[in-house]
N, C-alpha and C. Protein backbone atom coordinates (compact mmCIF):
# COMPACT_ATOMS: atom_id res chain seq x y z
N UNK A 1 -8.03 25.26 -3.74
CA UNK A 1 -7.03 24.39 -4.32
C UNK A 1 -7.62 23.73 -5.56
N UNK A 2 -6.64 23.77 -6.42
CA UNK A 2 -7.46 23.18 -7.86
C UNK A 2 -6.72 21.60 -7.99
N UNK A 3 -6.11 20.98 -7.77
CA UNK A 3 -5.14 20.07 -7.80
C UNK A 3 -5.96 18.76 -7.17
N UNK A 4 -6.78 17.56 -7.73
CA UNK A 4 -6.91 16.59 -7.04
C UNK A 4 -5.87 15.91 -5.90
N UNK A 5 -4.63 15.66 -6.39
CA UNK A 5 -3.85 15.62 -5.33
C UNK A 5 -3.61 16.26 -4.25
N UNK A 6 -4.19 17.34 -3.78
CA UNK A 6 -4.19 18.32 -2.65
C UNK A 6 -5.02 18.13 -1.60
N UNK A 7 -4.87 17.98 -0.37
CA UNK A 7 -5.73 17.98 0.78
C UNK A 7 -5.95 19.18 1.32
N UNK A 8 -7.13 19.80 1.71
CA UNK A 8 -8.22 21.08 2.03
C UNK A 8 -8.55 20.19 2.76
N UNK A 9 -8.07 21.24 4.40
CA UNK A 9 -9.69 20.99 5.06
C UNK A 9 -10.28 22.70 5.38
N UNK A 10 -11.95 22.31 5.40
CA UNK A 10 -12.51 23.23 5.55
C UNK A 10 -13.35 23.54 6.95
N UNK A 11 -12.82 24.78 7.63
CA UNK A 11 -13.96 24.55 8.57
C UNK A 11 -15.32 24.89 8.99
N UNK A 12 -16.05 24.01 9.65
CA UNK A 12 -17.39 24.20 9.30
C UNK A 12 -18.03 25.23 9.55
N UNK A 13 -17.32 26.38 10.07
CA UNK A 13 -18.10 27.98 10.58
C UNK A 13 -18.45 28.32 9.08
N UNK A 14 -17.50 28.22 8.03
CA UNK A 14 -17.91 29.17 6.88
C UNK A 14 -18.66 28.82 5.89
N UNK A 15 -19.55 27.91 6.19
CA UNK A 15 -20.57 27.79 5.38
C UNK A 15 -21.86 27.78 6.09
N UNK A 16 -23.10 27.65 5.94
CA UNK A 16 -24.40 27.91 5.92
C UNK A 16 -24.47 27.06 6.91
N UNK A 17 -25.52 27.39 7.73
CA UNK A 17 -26.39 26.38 8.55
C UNK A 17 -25.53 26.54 10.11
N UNK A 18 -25.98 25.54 10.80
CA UNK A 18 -25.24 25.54 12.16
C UNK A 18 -23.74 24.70 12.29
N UNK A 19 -23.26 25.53 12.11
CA UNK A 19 -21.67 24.70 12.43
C UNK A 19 -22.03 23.58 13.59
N UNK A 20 -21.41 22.03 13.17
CA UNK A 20 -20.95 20.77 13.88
C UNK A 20 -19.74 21.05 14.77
N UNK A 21 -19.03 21.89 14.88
CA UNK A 21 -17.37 21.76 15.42
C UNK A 21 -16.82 21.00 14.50
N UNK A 22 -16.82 20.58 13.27
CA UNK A 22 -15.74 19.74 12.74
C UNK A 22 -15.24 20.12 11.55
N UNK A 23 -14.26 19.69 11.08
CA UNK A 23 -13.41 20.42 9.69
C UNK A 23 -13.76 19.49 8.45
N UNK A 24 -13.95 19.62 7.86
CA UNK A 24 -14.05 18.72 6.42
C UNK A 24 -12.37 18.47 6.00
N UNK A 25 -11.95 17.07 6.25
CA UNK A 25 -11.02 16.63 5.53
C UNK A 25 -11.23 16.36 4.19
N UNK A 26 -11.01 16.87 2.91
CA UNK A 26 -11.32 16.59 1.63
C UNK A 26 -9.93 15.40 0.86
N UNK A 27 -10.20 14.30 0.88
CA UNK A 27 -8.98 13.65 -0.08
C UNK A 27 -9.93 12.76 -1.45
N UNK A 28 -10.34 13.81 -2.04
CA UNK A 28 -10.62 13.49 -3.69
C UNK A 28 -9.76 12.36 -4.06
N UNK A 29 -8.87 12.45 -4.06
CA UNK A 29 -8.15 10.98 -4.77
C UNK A 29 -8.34 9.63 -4.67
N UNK A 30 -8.96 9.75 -3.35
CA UNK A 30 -9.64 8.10 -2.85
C UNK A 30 -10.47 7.95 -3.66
N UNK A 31 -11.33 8.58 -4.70
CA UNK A 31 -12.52 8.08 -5.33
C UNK A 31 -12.13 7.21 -6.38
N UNK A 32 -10.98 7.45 -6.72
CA UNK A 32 -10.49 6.19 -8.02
C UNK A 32 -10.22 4.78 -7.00
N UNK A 33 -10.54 4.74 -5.93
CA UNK A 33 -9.98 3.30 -5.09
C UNK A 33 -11.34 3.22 -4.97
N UNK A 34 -12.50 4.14 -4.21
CA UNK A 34 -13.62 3.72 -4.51
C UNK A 34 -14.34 3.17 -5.48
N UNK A 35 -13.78 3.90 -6.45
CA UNK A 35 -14.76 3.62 -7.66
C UNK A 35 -14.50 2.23 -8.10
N UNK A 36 -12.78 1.77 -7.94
CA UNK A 36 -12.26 0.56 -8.55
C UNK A 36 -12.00 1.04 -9.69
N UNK A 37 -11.26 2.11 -10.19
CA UNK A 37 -10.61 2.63 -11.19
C UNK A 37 -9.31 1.65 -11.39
N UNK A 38 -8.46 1.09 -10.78
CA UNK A 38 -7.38 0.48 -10.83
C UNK A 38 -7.77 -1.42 -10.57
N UNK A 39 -8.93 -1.52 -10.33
CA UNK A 39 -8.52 -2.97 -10.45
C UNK A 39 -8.87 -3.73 -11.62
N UNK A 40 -8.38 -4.92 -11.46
CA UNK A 40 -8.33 -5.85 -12.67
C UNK A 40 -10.05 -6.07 -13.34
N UNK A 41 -10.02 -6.22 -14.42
CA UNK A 41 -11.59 -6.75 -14.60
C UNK A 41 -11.30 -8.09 -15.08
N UNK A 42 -10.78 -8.57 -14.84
CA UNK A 42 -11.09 -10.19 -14.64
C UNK A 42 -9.02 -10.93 -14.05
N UNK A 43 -9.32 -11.96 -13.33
CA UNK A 43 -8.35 -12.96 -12.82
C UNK A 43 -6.86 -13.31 -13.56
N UNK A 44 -7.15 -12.28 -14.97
CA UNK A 44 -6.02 -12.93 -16.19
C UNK A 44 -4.12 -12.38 -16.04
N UNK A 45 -3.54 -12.90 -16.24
CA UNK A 45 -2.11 -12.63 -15.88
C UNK A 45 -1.92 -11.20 -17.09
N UNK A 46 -1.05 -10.72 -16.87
CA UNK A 46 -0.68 -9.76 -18.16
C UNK A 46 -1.07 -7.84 -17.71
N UNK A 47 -1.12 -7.35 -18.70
CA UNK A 47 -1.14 -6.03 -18.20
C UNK A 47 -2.38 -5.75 -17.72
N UNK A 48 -3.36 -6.18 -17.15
CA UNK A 48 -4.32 -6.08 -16.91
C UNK A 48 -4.70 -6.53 -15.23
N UNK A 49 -3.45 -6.87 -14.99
CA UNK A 49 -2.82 -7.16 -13.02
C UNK A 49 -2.17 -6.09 -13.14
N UNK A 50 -2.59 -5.24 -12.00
CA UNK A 50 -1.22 -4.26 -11.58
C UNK A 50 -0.34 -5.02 -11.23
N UNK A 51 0.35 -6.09 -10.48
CA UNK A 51 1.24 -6.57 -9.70
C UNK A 51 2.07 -7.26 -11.10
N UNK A 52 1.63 -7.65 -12.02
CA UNK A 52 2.20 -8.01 -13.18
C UNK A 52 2.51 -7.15 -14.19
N UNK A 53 2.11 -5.42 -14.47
CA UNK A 53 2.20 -4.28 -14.88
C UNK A 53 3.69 -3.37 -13.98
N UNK A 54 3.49 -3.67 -13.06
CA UNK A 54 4.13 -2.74 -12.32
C UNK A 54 5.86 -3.17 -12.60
N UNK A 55 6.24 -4.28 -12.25
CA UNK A 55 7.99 -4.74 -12.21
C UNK A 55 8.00 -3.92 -14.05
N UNK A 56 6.94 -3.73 -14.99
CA UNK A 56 7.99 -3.49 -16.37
C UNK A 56 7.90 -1.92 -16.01
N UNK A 57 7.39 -1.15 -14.36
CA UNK A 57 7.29 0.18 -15.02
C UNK A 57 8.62 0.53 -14.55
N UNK A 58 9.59 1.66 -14.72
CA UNK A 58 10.78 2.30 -13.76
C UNK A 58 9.98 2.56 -12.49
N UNK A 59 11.38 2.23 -11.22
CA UNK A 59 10.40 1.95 -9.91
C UNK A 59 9.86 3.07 -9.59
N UNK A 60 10.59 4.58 -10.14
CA UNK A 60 9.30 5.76 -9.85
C UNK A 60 8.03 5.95 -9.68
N UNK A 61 7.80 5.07 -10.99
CA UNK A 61 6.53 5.23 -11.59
C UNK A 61 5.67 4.65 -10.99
N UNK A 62 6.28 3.07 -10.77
CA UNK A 62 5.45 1.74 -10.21
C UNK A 62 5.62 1.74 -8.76
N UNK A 63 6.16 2.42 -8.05
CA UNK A 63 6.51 2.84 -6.83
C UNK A 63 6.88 1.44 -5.87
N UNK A 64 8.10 1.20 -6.73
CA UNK A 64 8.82 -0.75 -6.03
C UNK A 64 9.94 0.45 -5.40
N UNK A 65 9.92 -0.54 -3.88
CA UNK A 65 10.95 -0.06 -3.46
C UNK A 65 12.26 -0.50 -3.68
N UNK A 66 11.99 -2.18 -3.98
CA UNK A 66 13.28 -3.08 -4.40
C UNK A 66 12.84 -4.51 -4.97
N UNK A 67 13.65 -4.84 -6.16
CA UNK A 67 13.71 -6.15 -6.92
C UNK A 67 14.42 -6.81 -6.44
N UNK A 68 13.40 -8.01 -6.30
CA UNK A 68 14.57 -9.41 -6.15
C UNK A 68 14.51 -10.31 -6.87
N UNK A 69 14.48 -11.50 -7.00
CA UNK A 69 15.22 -12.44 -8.10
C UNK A 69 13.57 -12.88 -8.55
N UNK A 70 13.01 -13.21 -7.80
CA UNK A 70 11.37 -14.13 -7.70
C UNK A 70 10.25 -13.08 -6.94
N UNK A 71 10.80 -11.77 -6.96
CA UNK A 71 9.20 -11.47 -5.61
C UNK A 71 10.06 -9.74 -5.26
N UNK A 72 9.15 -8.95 -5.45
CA UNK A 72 9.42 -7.86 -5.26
C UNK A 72 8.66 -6.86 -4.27
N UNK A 73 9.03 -5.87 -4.28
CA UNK A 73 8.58 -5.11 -2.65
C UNK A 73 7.87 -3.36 -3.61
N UNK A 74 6.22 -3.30 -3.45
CA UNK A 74 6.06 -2.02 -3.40
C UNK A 74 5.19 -1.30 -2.46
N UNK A 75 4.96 0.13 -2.95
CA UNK A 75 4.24 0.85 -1.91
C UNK A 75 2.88 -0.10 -2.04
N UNK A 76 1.95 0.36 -1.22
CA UNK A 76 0.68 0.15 -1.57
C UNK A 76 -0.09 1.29 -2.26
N UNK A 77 -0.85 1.25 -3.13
CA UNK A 77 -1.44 2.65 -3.93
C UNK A 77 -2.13 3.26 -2.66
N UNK A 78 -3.29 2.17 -1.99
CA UNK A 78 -3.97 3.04 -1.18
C UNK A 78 -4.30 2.20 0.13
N UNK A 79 -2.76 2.94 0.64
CA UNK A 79 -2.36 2.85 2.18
C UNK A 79 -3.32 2.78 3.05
N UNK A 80 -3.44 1.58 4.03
CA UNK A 80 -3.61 1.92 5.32
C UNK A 80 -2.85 2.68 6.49
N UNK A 81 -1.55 2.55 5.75
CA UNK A 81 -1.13 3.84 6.82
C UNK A 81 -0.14 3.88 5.85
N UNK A 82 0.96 5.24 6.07
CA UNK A 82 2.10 5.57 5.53
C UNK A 82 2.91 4.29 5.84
N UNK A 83 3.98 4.25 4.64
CA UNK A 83 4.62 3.07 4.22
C UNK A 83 4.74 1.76 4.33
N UNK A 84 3.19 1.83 4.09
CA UNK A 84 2.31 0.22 3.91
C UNK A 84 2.99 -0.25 2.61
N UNK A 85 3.63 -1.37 2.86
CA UNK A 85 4.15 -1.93 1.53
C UNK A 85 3.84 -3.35 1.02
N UNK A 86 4.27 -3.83 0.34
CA UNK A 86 3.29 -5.07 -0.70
C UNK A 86 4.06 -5.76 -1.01
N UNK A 87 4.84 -7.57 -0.69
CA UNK A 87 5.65 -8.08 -1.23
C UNK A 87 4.94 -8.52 -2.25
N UNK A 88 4.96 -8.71 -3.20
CA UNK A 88 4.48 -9.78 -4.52
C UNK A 88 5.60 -10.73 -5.44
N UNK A 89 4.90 -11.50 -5.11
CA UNK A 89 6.02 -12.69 -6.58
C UNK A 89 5.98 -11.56 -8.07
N UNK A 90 6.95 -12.29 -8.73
CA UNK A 90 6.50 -11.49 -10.06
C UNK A 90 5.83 -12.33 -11.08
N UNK A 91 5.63 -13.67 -10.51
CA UNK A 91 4.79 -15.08 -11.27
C UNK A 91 3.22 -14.37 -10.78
N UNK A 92 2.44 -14.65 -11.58
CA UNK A 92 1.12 -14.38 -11.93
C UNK A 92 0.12 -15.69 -10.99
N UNK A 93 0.32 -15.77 -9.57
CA UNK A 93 -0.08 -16.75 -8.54
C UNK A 93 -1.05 -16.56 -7.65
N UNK A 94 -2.25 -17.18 -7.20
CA UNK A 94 -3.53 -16.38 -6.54
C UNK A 94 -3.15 -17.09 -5.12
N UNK A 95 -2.58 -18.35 -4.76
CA UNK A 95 -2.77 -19.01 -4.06
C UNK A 95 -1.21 -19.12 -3.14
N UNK A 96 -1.04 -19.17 -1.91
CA UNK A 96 0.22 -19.63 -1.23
C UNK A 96 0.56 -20.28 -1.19
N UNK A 97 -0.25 -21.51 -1.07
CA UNK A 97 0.30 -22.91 -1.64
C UNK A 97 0.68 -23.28 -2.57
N UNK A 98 0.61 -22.21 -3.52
CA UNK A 98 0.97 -22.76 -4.95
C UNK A 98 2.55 -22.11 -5.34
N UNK A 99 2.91 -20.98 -4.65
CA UNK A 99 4.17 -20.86 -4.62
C UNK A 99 5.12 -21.76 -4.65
N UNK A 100 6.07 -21.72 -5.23
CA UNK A 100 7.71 -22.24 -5.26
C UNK A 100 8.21 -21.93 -4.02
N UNK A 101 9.00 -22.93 -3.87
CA UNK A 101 10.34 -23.16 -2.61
C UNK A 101 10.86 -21.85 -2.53
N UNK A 102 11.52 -21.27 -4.19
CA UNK A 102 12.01 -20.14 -3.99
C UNK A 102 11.36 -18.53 -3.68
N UNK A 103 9.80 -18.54 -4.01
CA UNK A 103 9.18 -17.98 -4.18
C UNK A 103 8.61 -17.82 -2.33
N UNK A 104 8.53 -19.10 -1.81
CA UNK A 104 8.54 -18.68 -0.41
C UNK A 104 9.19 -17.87 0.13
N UNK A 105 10.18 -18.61 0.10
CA UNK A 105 11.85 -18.39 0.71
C UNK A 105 12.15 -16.72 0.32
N UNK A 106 12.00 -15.83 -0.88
CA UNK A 106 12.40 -14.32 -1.27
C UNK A 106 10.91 -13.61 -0.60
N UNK A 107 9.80 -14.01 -0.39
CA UNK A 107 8.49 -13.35 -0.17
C UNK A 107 8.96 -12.99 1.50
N UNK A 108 9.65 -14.17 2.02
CA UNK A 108 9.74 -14.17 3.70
C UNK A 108 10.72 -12.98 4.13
N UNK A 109 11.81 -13.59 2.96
CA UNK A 109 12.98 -12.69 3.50
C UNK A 109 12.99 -11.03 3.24
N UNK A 110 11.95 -10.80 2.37
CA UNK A 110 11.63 -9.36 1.95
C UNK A 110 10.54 -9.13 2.62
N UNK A 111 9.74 -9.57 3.23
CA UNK A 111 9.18 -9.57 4.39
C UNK A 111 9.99 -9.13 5.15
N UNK A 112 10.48 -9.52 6.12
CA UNK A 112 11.53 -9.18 6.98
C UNK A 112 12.25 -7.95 6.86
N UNK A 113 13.02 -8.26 5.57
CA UNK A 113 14.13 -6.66 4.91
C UNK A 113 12.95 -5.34 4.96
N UNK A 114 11.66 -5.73 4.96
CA UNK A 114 10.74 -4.25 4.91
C UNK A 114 10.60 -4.15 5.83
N UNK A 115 9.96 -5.04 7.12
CA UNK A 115 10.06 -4.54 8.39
C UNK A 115 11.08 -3.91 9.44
N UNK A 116 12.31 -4.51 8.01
CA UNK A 116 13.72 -3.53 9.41
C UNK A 116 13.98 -2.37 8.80
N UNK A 117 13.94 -2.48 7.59
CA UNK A 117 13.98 -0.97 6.97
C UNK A 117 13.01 0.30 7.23
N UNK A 118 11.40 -0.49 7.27
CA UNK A 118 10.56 1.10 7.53
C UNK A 118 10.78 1.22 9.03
N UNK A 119 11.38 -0.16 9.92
CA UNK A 119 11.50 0.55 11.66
C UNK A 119 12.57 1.67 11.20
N UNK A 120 13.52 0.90 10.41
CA UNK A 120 14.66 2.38 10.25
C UNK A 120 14.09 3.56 9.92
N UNK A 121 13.71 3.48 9.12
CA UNK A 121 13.36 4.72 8.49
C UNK A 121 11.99 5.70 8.89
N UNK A 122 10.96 4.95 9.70
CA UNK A 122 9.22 5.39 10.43
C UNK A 122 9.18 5.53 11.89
N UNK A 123 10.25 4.78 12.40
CA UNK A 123 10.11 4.13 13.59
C UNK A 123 8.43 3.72 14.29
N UNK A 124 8.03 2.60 13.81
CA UNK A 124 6.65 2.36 13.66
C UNK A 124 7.16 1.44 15.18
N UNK A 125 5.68 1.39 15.93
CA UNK A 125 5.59 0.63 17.25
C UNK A 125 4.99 -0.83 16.75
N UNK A 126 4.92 -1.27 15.90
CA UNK A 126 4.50 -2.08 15.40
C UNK A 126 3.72 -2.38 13.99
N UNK A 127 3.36 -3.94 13.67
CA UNK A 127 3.58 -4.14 11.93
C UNK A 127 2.26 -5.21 12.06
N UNK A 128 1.47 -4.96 11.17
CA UNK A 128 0.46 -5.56 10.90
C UNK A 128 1.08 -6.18 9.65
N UNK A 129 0.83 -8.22 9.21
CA UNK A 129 1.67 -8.63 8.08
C UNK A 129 0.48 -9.44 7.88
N UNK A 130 0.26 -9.72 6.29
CA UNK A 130 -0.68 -11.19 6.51
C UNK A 130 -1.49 -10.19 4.57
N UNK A 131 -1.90 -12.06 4.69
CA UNK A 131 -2.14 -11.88 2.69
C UNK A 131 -3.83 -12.51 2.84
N UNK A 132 -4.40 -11.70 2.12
CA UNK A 132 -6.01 -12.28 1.83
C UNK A 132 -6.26 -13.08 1.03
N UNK A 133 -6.55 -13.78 1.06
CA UNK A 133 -6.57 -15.14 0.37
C UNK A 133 -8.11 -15.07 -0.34
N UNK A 134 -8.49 -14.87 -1.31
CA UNK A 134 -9.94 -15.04 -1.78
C UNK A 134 -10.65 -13.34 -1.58
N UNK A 135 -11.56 -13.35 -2.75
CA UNK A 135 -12.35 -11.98 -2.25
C UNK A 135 -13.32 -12.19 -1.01
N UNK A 136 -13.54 -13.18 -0.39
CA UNK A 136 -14.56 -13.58 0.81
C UNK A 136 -13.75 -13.36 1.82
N UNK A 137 -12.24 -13.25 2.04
CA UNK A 137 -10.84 -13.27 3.06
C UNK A 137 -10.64 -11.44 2.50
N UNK A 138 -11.42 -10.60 2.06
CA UNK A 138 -10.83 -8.93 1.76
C UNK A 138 -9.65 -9.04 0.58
N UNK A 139 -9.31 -9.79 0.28
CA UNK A 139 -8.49 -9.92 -1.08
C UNK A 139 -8.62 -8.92 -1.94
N UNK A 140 -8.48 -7.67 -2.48
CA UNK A 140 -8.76 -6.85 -3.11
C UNK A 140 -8.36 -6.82 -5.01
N UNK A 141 -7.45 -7.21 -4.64
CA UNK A 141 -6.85 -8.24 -5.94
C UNK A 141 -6.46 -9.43 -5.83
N UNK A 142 -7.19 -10.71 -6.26
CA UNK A 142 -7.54 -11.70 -4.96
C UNK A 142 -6.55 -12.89 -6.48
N UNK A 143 -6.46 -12.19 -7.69
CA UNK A 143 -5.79 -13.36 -8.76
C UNK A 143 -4.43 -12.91 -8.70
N UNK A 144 -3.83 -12.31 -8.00
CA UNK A 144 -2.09 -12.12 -7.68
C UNK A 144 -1.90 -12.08 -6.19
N UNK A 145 -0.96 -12.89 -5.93
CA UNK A 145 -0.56 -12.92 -4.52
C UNK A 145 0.26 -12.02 -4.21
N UNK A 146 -0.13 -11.36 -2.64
CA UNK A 146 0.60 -10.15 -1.98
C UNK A 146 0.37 -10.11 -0.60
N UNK A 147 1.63 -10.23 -0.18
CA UNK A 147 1.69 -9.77 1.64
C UNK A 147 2.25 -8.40 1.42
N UNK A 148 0.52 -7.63 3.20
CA UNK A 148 0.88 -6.69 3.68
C UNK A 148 1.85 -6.54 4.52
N UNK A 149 2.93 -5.46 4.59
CA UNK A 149 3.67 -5.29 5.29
C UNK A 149 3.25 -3.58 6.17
N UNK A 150 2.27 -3.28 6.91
CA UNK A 150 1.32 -2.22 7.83
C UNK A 150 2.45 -2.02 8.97
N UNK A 151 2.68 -1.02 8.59
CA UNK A 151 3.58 -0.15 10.08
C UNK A 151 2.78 0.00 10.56
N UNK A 152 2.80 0.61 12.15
CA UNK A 152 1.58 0.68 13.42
C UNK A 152 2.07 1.73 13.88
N UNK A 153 1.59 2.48 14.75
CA UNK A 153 1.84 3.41 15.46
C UNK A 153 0.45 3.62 16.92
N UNK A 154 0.92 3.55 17.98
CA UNK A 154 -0.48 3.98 18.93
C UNK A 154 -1.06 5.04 18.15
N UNK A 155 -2.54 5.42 18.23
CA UNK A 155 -3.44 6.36 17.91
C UNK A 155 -3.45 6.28 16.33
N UNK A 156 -2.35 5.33 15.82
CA UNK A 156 -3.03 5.33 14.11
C UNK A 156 -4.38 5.37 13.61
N UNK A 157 -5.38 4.72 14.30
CA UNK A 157 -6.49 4.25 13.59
C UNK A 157 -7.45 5.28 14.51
N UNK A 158 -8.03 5.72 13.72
CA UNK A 158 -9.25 6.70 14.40
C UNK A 158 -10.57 6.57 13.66
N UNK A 159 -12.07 7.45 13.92
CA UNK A 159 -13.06 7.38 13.56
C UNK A 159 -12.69 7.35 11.89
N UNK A 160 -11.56 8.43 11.05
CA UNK A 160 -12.26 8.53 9.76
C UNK A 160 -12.51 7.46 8.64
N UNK A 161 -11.75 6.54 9.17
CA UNK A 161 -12.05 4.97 8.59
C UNK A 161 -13.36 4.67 8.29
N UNK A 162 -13.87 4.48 9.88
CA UNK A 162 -15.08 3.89 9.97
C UNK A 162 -16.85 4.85 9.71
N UNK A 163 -15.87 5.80 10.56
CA UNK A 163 -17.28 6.98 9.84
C UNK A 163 -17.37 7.71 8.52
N UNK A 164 -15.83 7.99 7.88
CA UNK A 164 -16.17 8.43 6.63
C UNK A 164 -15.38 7.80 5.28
N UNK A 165 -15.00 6.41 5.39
CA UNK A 165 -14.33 5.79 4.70
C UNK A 165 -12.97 6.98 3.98
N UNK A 166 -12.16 7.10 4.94
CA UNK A 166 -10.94 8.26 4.79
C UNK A 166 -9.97 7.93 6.05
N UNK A 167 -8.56 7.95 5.36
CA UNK A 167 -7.43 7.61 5.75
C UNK A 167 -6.73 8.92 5.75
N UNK A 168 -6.45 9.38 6.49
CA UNK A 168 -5.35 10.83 6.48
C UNK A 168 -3.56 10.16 6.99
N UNK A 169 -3.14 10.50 5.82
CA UNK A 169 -1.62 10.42 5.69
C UNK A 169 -1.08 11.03 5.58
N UNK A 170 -0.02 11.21 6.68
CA UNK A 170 0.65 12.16 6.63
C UNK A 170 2.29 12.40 6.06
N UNK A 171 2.59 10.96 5.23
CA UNK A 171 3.40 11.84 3.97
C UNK A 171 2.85 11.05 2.40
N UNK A 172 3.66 11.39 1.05
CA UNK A 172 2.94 11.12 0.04
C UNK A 172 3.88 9.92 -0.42
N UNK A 173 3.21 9.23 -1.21
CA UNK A 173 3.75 7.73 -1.53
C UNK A 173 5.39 7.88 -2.54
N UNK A 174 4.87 8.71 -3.15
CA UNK A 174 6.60 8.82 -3.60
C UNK A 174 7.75 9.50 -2.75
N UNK A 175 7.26 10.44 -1.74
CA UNK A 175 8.41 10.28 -0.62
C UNK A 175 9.19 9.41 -0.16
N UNK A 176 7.83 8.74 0.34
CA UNK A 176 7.73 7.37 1.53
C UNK A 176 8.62 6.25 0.39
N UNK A 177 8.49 6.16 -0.93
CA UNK A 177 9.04 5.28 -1.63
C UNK A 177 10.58 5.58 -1.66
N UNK A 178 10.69 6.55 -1.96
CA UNK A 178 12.25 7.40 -2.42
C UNK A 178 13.11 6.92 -0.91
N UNK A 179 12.44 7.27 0.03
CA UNK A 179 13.19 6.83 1.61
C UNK A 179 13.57 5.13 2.24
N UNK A 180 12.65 4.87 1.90
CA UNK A 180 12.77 3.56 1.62
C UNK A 180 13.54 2.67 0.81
N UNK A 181 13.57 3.35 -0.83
CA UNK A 181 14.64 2.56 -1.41
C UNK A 181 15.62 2.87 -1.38
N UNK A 182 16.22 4.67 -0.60
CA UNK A 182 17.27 4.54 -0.11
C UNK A 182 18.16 4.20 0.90
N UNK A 183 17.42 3.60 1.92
CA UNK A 183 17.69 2.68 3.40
C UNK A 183 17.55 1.17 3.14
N UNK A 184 17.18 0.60 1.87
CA UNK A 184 17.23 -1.09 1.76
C UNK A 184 18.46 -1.38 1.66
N UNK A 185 19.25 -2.27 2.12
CA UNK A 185 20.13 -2.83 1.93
C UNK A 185 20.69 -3.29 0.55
N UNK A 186 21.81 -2.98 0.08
CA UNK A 186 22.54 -3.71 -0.58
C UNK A 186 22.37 -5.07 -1.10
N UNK A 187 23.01 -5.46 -0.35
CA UNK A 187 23.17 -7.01 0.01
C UNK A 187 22.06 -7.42 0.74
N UNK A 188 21.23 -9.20 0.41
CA UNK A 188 20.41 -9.49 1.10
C UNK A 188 20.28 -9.57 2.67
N UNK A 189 19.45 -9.46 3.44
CA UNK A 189 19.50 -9.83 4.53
C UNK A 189 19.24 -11.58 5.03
N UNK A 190 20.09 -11.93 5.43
CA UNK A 190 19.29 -13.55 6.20
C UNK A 190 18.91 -13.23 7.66
């Protein structure tokens, strides 16, 4: 396969030495999340935040599933699981406390509107939710505020996490986006 975007696995009989029993999952694309190809180099608002880049791209591109007035809903680039999604304000804010009334109030309720939509649409057994506060709290982009919204499933989480820093997903983010923004609601939910 010539295509970075492509997943190969290989198994270990056909190469040299004593086969392990195990297959080589190859996902090349994680190395731009390793490397930190996409994050900010410094705390500053403007095109230089994805979360402040993304609302000017078309939602194809920027992969939002839906706009709302103060705080918008996208994929995550690099999922913990399939249709892990990301509420963010569209104000340039590091802190929760520092949010607006209104800025609460659209973060919660799109909170919510994502968890009934990917049950619609994943049927996930459960939702991991919650925002890192600081790079010492896993904050990964720690100068724009964002709640995870993590579908669950029994047997989601296995060794390749922990033994080979690799996530296998099994569909691709612009699917998972396209399905999603066609099952959000209309009209808000209360």
């Amino acid at each position: 396969m010539t295509s970075s975007d492509e997943v190969e696995v290989e198994p270990a009989g056909a190469f040299a030495g004593d086969p392990d029993g195990l297959d080589r999952l190859w996902t090349p694309h994680r190395m731009v999340y390793i490397g930190g190809q996409d994050k900010p180099a410094d705390d500053a608002p403007g095109d230089g935040c994805p979360f402040c880049r993304i609302p000017a791209l078309p939602d194809e591109q920027g992969l939002v599933v839906h706009r709302g007035a103060v705080a918008y809903v996208v994929m995550n680039l690099y999922p913990y699981n399939s249709g892990h999604l990301l509420v963010c304000p569209y104000r340039h804010v590091a802190d929760y406390t520092d949010l607006t009334e209104a800025e609460v109030a659209e973060v919660a309720a799109l909170t919510r509107t994502a968890m009934r939509v990917v049950r619609d649409v994943m049927a996930p057994q459960g939702f991991n939710l919650g925002m890192n506060q600081g790079q010492v709290a896993g904050a990964g982009i720690q100068a724009h505020l964002h709640q995870h919204v993590v579908p669950r499933w029994g047997g989601d989480a296995n060794f390749l996490p922990v033994v080979a820093r690799t996530r296998a997903l099994p569909a691709l983010l612009g699917d998972t986006r396209a399905a999603l923004a066609a099952a959000w609601p209309a009209t808000p939910e209360v």
